[in-house]
PDB file of N, CA and C in Angstrom:
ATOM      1  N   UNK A   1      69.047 132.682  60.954  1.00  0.00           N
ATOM      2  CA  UNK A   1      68.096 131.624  60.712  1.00  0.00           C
ATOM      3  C   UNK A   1      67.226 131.957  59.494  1.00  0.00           C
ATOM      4  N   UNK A   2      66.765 133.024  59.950  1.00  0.00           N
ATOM      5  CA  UNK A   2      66.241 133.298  58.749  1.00  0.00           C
ATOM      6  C   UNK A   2      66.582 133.312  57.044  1.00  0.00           C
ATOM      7  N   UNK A   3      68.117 133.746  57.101  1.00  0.00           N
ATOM      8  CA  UNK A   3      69.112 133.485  55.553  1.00  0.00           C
ATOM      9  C   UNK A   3      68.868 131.986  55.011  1.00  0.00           C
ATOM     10  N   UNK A   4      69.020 131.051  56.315  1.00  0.00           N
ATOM     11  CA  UNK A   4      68.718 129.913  56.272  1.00  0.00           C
ATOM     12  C   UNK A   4      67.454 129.259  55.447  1.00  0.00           C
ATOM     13  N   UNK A   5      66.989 129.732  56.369  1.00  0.00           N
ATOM     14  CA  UNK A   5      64.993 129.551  55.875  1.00  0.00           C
ATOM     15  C   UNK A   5      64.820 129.771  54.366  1.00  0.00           C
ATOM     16  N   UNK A   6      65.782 130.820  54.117  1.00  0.00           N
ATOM     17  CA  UNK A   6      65.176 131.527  52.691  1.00  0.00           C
ATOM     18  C   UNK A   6      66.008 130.673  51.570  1.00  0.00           C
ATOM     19  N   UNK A   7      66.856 130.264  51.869  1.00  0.00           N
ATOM     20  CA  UNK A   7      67.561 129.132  50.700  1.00  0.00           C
ATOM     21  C   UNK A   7      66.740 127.706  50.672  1.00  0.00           C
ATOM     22  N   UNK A   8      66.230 127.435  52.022  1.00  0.00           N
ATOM     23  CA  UNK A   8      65.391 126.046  51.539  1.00  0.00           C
ATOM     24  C   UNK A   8      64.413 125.710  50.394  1.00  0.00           C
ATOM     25  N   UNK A   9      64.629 124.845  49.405  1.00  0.00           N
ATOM     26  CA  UNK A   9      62.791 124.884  48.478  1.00  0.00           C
ATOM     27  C   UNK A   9      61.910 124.981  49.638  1.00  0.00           C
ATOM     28  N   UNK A  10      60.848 125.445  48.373  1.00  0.00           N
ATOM     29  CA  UNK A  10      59.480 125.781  48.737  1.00  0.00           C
ATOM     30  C   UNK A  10      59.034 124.171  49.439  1.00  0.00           C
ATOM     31  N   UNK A  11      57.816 123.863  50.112  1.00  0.00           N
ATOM     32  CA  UNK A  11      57.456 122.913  49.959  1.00  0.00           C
ATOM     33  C   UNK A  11      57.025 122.066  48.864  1.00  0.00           C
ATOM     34  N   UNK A  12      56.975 122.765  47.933  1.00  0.00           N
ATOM     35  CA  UNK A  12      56.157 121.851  47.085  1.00  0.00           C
ATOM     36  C   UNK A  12      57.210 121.042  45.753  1.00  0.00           C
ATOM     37  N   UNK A  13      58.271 121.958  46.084  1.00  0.00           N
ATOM     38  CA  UNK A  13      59.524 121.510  45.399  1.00  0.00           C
ATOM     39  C   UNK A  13      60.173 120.443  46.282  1.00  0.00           C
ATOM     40  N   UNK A  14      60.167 120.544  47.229  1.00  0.00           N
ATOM     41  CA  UNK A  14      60.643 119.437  48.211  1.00  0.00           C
ATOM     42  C   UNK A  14      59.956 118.493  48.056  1.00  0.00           C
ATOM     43  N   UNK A  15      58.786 118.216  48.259  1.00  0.00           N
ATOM     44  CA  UNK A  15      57.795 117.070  48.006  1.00  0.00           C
ATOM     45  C   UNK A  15      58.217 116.483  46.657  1.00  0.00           C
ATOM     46  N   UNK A  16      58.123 117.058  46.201  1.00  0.00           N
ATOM     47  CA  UNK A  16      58.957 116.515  44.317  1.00  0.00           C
ATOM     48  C   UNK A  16      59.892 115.803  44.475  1.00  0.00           C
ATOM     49  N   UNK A  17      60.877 116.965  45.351  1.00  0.00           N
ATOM     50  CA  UNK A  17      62.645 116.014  45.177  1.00  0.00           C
ATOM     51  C   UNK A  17      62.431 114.813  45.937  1.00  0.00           C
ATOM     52  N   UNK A  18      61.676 114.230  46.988  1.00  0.00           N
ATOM     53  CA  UNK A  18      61.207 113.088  48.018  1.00  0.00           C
ATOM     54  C   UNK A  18      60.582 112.523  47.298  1.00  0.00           C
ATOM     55  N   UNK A  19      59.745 112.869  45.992  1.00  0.00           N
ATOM     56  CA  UNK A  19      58.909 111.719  45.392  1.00  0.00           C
ATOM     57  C   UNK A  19      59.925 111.367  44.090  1.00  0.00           C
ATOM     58  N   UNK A  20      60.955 112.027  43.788  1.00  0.00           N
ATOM     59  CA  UNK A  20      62.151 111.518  43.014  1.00  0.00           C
ATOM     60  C   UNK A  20      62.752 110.589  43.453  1.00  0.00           C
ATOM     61  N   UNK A  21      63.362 110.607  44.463  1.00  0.00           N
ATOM     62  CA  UNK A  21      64.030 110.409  44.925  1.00  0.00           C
ATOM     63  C   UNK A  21      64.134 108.800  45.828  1.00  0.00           C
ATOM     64  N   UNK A  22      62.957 108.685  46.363  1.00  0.00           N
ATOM     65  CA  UNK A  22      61.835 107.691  46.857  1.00  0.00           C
ATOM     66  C   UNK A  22      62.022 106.627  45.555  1.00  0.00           C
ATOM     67  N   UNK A  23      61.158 107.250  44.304  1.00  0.00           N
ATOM     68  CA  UNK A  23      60.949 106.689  43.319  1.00  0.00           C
ATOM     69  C   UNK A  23      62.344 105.900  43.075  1.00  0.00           C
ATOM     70  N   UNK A  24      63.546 106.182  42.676  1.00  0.00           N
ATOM     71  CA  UNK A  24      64.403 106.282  42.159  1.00  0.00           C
ATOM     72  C   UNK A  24      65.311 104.799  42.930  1.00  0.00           C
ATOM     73  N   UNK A  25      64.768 104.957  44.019  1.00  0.00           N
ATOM     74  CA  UNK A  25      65.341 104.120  44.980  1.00  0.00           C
ATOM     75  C   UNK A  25      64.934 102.959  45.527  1.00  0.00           C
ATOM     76  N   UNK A  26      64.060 102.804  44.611  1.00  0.00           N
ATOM     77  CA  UNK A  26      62.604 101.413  44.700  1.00  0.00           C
ATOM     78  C   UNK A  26      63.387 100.213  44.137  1.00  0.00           C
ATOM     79  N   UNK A  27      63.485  99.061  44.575  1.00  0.00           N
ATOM     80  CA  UNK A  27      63.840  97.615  43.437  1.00  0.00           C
ATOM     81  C   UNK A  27      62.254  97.869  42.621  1.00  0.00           C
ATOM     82  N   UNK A  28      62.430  97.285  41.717  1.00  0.00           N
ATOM     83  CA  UNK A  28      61.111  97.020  40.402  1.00  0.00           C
ATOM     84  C   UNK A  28      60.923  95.635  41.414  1.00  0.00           C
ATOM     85  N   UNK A  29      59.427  95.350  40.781  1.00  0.00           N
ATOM     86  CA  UNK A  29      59.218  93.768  41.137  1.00  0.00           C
ATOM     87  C   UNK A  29      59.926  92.616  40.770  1.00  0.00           C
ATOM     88  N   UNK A  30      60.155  93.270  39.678  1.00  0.00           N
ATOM     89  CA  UNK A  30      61.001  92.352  38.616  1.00  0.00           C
ATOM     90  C   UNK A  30      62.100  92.044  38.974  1.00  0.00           C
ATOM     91  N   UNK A  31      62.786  92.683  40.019  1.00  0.00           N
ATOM     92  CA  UNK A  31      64.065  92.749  40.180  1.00  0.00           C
ATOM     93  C   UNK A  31      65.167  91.311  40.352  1.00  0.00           C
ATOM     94  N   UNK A  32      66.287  91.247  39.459  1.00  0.00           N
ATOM     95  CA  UNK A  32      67.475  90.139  39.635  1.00  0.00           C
ATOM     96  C   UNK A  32      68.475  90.403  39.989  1.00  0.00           C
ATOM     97  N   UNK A  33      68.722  89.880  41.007  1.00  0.00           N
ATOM     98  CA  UNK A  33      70.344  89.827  41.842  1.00  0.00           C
ATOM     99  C   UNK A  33      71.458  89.332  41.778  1.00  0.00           C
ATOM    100  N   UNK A  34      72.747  89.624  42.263  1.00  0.00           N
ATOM    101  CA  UNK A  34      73.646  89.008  41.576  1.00  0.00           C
ATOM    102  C   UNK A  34      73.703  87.481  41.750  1.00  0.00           C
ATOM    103  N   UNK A  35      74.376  86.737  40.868  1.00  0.00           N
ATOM    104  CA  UNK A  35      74.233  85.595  41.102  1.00  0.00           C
ATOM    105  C   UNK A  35      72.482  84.955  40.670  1.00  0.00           C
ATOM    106  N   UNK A  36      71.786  85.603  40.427  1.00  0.00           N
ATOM    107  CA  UNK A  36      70.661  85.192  39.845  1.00  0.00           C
ATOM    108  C   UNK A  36      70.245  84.603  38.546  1.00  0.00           C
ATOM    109  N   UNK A  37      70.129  83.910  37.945  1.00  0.00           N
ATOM    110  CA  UNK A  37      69.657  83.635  36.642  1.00  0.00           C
ATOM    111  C   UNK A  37      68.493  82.903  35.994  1.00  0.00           C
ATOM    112  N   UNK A  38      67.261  83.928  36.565  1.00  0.00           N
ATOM    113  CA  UNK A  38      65.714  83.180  36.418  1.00  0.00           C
ATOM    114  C   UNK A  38      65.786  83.295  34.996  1.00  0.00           C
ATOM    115  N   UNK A  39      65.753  83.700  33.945  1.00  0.00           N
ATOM    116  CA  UNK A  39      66.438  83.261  32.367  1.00  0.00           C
ATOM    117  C   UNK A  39      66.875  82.419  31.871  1.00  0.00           C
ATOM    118  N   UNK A  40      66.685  81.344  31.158  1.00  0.00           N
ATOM    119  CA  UNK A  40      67.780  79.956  30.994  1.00  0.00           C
ATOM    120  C   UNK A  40      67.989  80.338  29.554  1.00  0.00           C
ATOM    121  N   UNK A  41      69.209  81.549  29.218  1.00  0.00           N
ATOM    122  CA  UNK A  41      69.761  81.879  28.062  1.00  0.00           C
ATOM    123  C   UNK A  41      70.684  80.601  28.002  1.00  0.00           C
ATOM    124  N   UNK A  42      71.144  79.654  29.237  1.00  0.00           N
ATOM    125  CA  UNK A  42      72.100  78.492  28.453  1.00  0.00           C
ATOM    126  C   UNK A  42      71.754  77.051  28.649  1.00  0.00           C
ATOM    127  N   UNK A  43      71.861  76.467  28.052  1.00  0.00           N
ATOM    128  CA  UNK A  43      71.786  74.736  28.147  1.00  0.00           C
ATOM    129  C   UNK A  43      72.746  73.816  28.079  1.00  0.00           C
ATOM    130  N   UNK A  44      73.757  74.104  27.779  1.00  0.00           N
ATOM    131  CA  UNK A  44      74.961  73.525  27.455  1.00  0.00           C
ATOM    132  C   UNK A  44      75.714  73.020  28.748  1.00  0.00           C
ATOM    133  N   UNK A  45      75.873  71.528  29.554  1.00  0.00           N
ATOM    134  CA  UNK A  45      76.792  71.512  30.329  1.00  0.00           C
ATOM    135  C   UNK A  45      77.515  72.270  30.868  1.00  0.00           C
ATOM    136  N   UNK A  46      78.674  73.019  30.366  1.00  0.00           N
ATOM    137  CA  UNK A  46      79.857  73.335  30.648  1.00  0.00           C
ATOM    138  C   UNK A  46      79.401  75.116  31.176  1.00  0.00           C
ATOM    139  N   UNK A  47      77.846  75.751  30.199  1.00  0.00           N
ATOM    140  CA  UNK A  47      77.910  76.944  31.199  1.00  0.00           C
ATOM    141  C   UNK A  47      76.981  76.964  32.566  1.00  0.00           C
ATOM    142  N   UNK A  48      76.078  75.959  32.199  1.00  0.00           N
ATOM    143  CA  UNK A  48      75.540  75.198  33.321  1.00  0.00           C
ATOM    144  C   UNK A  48      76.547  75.370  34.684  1.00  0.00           C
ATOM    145  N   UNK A  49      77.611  74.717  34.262  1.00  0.00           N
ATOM    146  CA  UNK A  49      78.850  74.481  35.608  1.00  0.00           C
ATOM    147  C   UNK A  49      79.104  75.999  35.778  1.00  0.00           C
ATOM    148  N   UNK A  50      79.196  76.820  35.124  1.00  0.00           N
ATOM    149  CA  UNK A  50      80.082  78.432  35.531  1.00  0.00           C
ATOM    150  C   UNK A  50      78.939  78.793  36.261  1.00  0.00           C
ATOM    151  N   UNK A  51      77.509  78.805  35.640  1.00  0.00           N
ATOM    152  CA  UNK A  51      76.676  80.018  36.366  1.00  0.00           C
ATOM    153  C   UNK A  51      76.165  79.049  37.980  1.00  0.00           C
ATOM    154  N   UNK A  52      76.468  77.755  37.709  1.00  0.00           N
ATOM    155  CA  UNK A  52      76.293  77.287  39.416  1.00  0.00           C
ATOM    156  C   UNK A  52      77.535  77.682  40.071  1.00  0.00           C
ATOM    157  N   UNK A  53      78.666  77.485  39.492  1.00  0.00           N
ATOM    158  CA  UNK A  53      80.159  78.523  40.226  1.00  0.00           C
ATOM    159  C   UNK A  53      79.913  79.275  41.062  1.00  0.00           C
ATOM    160  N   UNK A  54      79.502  80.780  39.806  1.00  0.00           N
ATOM    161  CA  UNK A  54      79.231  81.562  40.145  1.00  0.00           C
ATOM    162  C   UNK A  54      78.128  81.632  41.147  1.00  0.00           C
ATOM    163  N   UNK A  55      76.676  81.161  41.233  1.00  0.00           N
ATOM    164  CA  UNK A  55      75.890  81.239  42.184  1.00  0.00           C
ATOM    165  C   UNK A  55      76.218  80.941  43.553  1.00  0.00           C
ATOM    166  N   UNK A  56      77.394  79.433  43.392  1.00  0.00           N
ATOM    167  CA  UNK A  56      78.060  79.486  44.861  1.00  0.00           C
ATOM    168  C   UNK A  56      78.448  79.967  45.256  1.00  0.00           C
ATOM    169  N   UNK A  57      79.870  81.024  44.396  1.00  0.00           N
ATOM    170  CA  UNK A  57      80.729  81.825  44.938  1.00  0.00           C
ATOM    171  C   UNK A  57      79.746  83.059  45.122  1.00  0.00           C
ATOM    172  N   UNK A  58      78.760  83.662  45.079  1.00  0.00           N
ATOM    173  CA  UNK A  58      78.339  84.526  45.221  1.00  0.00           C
ATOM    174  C   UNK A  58      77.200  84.280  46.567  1.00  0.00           C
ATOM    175  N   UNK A  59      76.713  83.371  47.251  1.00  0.00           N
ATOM    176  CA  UNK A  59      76.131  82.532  48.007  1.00  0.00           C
ATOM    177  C   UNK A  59      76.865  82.850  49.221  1.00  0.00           C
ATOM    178  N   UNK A  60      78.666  82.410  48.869  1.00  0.00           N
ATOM    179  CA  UNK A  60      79.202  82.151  50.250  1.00  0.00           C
ATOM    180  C   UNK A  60      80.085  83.058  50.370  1.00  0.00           C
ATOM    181  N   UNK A  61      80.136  85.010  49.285  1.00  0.00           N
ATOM    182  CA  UNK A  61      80.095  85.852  49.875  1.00  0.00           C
ATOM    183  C   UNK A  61      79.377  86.690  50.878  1.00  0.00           C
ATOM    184  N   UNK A  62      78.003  86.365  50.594  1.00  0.00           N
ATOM    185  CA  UNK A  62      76.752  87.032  51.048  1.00  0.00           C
ATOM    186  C   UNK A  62      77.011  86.294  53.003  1.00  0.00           C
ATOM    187  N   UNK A  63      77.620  84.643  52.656  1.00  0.00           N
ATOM    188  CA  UNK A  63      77.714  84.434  54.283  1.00  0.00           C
ATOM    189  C   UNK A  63      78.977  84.892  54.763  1.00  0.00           C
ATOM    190  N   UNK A  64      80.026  85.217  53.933  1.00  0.00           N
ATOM    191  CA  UNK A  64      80.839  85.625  54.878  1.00  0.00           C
ATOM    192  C   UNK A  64      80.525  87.005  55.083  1.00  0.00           C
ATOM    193  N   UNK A  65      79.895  88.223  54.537  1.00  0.00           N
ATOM    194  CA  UNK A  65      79.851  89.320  54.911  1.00  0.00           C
ATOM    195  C   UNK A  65      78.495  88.995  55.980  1.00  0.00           C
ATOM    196  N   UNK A  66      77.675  88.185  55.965  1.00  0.00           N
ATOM    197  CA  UNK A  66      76.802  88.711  57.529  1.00  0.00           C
ATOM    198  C   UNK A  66      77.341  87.674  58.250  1.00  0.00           C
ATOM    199  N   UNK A  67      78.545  87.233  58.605  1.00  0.00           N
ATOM    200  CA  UNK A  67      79.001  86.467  59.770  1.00  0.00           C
ATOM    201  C   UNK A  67      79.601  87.706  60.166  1.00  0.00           C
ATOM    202  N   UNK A  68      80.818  88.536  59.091  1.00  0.00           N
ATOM    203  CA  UNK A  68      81.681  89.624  59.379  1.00  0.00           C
ATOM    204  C   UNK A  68      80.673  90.555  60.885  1.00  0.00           C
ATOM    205  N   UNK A  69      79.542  90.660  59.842  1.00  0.00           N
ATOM    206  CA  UNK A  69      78.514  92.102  60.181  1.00  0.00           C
ATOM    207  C   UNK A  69      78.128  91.277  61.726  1.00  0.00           C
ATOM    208  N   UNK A  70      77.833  90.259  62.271  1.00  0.00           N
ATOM    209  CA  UNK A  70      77.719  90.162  63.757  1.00  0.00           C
ATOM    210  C   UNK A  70      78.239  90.321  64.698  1.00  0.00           C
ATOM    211  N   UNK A  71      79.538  90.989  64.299  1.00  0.00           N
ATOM    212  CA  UNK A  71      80.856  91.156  64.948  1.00  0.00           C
ATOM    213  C   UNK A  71      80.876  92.950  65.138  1.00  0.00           C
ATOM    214  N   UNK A  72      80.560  93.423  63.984  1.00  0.00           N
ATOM    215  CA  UNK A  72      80.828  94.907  63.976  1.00  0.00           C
ATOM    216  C   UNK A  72      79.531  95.646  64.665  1.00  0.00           C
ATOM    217  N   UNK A  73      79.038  96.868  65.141  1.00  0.00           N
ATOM    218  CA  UNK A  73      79.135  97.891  65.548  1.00  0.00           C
ATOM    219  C   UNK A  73      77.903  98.087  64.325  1.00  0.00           C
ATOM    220  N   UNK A  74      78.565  98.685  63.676  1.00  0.00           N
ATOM    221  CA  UNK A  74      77.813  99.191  62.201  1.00  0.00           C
ATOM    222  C   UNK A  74      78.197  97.996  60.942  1.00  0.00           C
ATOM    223  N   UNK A  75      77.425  97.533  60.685  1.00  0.00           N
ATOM    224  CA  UNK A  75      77.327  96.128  59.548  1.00  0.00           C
ATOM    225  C   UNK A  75      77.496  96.513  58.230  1.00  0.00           C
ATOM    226  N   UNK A  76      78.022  96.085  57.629  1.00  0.00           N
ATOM    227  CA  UNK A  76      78.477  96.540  56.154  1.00  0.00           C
ATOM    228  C   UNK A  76      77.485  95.797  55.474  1.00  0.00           C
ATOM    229  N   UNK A  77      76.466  96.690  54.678  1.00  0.00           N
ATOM    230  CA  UNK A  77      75.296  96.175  53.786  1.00  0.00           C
ATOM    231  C   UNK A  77      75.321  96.856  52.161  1.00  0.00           C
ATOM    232  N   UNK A  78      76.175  97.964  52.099  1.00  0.00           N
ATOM    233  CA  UNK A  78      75.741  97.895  51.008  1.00  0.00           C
ATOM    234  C   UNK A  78      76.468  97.156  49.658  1.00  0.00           C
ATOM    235  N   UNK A  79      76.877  96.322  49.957  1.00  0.00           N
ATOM    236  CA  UNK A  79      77.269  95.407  48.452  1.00  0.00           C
ATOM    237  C   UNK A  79      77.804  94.088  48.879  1.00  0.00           C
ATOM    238  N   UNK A  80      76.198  94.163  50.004  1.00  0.00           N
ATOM    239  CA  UNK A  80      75.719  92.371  50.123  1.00  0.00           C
ATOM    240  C   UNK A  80      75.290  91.849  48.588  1.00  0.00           C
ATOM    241  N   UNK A  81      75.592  90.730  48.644  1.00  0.00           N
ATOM    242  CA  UNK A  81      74.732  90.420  47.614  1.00  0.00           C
ATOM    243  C   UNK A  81      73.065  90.044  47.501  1.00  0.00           C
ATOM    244  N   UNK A  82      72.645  89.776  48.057  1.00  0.00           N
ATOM    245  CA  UNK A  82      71.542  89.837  48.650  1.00  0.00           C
ATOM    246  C   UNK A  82      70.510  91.106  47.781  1.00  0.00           C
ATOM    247  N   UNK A  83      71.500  92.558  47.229  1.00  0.00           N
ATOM    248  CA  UNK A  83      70.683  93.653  47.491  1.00  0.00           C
ATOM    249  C   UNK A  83      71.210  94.181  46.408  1.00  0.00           C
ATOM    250  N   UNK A  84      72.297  93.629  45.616  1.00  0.00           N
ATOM    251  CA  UNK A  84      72.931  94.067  44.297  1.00  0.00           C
ATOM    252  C   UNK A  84      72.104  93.904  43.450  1.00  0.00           C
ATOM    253  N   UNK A  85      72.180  94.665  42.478  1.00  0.00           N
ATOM    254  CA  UNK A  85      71.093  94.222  41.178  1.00  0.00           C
ATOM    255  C   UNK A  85      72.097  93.816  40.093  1.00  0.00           C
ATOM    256  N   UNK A  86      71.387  93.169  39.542  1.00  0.00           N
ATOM    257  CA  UNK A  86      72.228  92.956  38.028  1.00  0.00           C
ATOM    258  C   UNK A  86      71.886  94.261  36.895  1.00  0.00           C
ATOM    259  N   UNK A  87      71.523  95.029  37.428  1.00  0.00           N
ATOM    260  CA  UNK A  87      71.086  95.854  35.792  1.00  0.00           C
ATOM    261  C   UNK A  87      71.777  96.953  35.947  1.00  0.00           C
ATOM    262  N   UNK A  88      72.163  97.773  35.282  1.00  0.00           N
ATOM    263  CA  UNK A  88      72.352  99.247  35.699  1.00  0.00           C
ATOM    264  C   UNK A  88      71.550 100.140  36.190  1.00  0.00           C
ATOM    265  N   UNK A  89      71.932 101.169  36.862  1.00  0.00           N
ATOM    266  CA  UNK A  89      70.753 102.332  37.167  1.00  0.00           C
ATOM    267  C   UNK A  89      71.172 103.171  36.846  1.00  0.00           C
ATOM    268  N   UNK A  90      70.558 104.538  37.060  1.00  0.00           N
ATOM    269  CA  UNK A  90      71.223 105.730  36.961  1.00  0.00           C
ATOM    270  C   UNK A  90      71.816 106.489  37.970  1.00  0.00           C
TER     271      UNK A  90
END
């Protein structure tokens, strides 16, 4: 136990890696999801029609995965859409 003990960080290094880590794992306020487009980069009819497409088809993935998830045991959440971001992270 003790070998044990002695490989753990210190506390105060731990507190760090939890406030990394924490941090790291936050949405911003700002945050946009898939299928989102609070931006109106288009005006044009025709992309008008794709990004409502897309908002549907991305709409009536989000319901078929939580109809799936009332069925299962353990619910499959992570790449609801709901919780995807559009941006990259690290």
């Amino acid at each position: 136990m003790k070998l044990i003990m002695d490989t753990l960080p210190c506390m105060t290094q731990m507190a760090i890696q939890i406030g990394v880590a924490h941090t790291l794992s936050e949405y911003p306020a700002d945050e946009v999801f898939i299928g989102q487009f609070p931006m109106k980069l288009f005006t044009d009819e025709p992309s008008l029609k794709v990004l409502k497409q897309l908002t549907d088809d991305v709409a009536k993935i989000g319901i078929e995965i939580d109809r799936r998830n009332k069925k299962w045991k353990f619910p499959y959440k992570y790449l609801h859409p709901k919780i995807v971001a559009t941006r990259i992270d690290i």
